[in-house]
Protein backbone atom coordinates (compact mmCIF):
# COMPACT_ATOMS: atom_id res chain seq x y z
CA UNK A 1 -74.49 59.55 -154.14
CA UNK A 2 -72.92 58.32 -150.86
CA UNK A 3 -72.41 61.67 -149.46
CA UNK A 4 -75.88 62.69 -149.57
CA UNK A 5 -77.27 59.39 -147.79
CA UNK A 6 -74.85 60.10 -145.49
CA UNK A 7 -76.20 63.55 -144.28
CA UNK A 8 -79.60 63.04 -145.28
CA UNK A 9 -79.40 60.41 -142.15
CA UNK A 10 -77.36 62.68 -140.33
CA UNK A 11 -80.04 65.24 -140.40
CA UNK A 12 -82.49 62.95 -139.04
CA UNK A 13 -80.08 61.64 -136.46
CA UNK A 14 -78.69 64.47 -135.35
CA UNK A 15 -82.38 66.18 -134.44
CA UNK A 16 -82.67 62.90 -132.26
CA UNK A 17 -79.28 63.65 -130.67
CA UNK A 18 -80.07 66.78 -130.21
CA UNK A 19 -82.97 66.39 -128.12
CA UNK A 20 -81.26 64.36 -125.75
CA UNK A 21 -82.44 60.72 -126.41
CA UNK A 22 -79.60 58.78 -125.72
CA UNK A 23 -77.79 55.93 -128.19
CA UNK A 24 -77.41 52.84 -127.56
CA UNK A 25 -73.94 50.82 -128.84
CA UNK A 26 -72.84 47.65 -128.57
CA UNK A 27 -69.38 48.42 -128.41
CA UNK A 28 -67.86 51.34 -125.88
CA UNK A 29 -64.64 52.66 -127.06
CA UNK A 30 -62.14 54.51 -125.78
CA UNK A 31 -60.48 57.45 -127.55
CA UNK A 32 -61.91 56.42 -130.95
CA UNK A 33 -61.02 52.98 -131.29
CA UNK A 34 -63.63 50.18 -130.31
CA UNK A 35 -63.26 48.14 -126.87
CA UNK A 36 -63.41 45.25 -129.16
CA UNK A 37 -60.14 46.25 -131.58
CA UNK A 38 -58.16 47.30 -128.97
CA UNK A 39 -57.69 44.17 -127.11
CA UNK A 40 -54.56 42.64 -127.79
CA UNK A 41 -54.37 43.85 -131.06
CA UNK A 42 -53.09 46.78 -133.00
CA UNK A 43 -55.40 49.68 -132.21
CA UNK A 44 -54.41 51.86 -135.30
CA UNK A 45 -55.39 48.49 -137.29
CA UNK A 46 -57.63 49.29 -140.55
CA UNK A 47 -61.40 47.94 -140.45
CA UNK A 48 -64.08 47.38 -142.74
CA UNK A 49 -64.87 51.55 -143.42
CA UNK A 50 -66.40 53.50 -146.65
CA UNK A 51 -64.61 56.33 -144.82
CA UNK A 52 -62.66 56.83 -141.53
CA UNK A 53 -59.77 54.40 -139.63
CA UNK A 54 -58.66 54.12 -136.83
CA UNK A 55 -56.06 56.55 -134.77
CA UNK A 56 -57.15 59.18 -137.62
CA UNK A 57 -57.27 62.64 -135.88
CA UNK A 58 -58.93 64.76 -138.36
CA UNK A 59 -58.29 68.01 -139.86
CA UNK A 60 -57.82 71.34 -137.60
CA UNK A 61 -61.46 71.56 -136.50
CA UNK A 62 -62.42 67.64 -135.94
CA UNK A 63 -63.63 66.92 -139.41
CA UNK A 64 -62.32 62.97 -140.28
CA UNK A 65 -61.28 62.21 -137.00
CA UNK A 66 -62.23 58.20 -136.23
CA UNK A 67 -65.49 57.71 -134.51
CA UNK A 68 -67.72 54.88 -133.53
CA UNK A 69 -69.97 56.16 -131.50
CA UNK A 70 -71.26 60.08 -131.28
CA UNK A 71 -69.15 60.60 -128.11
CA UNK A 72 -65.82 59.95 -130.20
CA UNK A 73 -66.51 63.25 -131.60
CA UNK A 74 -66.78 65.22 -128.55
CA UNK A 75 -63.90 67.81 -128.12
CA UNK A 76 -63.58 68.62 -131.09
CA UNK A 77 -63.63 72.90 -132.08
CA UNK A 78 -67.30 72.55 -133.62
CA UNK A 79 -70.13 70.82 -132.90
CA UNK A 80 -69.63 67.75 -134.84
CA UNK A 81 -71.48 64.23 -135.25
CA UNK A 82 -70.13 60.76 -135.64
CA UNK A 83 -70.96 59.90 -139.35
CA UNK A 84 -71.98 56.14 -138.05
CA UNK A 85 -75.29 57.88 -137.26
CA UNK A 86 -76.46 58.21 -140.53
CA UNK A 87 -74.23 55.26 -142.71
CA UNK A 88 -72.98 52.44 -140.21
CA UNK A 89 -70.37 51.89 -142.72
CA UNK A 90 -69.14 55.47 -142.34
CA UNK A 91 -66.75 56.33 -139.37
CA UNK A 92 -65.50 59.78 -139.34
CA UNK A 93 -66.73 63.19 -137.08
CA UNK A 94 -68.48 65.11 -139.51
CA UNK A 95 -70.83 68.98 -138.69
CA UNK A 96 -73.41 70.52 -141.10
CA UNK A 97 -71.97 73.53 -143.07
CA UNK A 98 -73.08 76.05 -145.78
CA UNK A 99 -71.40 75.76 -149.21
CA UNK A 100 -69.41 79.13 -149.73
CA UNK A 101 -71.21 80.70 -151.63
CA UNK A 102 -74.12 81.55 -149.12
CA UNK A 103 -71.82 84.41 -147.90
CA UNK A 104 -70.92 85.36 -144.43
CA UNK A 105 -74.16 85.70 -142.75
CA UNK A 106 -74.67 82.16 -143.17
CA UNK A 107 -76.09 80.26 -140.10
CA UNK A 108 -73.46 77.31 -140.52
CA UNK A 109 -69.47 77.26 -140.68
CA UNK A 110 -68.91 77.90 -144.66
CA UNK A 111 -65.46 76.42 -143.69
CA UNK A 112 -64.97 72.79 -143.19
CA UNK A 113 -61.24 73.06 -142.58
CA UNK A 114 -58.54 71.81 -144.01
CA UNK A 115 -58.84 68.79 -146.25
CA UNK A 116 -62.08 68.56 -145.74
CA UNK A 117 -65.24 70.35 -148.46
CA UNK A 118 -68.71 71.24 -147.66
CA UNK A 119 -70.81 68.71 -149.32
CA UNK A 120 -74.81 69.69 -150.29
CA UNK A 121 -78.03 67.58 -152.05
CA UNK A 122 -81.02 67.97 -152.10
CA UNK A 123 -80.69 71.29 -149.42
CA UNK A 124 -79.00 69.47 -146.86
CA UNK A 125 -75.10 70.32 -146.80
CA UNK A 126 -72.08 68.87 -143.99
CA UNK A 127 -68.40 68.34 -143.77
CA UNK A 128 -66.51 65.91 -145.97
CA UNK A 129 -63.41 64.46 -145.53
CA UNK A 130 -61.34 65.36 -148.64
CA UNK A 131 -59.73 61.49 -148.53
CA UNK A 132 -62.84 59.71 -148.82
CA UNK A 133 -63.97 61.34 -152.42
């Protein structure tokens, strides 16, 4: 299932984030679209994405918006990840979550906000935007 290779690399990728390391890219971008589509082009124009296009601002809490890089997803009102980090063919902020049923002393948001669902295999759960199902 796509979702679950998704944040089963997430996981991984996020731990490496998380300690600091930094990522390299071979394209910088600037407000979510790509140095390299925004150059005389049309920067909302659709690419080659399982999930995520460009100029898409994501639900209420950051979930969906466009990234390409894991500093596309900074600002946003949870800690979130670029999904590109797990699936290169994925390209949409995404945060781990707790389905919700685990109640509200759950370590993780058990809300993913709107449009978006809290996706879980094999133990590992994040935020899914509700378009790309």
């Amino acid at each position: 299932m796509r979702v679950a290779v998704v944040f089963m690399s997430l996981l991984a990728a996020s731990a490496i984030a998380g300690a600091g390391m930094a990522i390299g890219c071979s394209s910088s971008s600037s407000n979510g679209v790509a140095a390299t589509d925004a150059g005389g082009g049309d920067e909302c124009a659709a690419i080659d994405s399982a999930c995520g296009q460009p100029c898409q601002a994501g639900n209420d809490l950051g979930i969906g918006k466009f990234c390409n890089t894991i500093h596309d997803c900074e600002g946003t009102k949870i800690p979130t990840l670029c999904a590109t980090l797990g699936d290169p063919n994925e390209h949409f902020c995404t945060a781990s979550c707790a389905p919700p049923d685990a109640g509200p002393d759950a370590e993780l948001t058990t809300n993913c906000g709107q449009n978006a669902t809290c996706q879980c295999q094999g133990g590992q759960c994040g935020c899914f935007p509700d378009s790309c199902m």
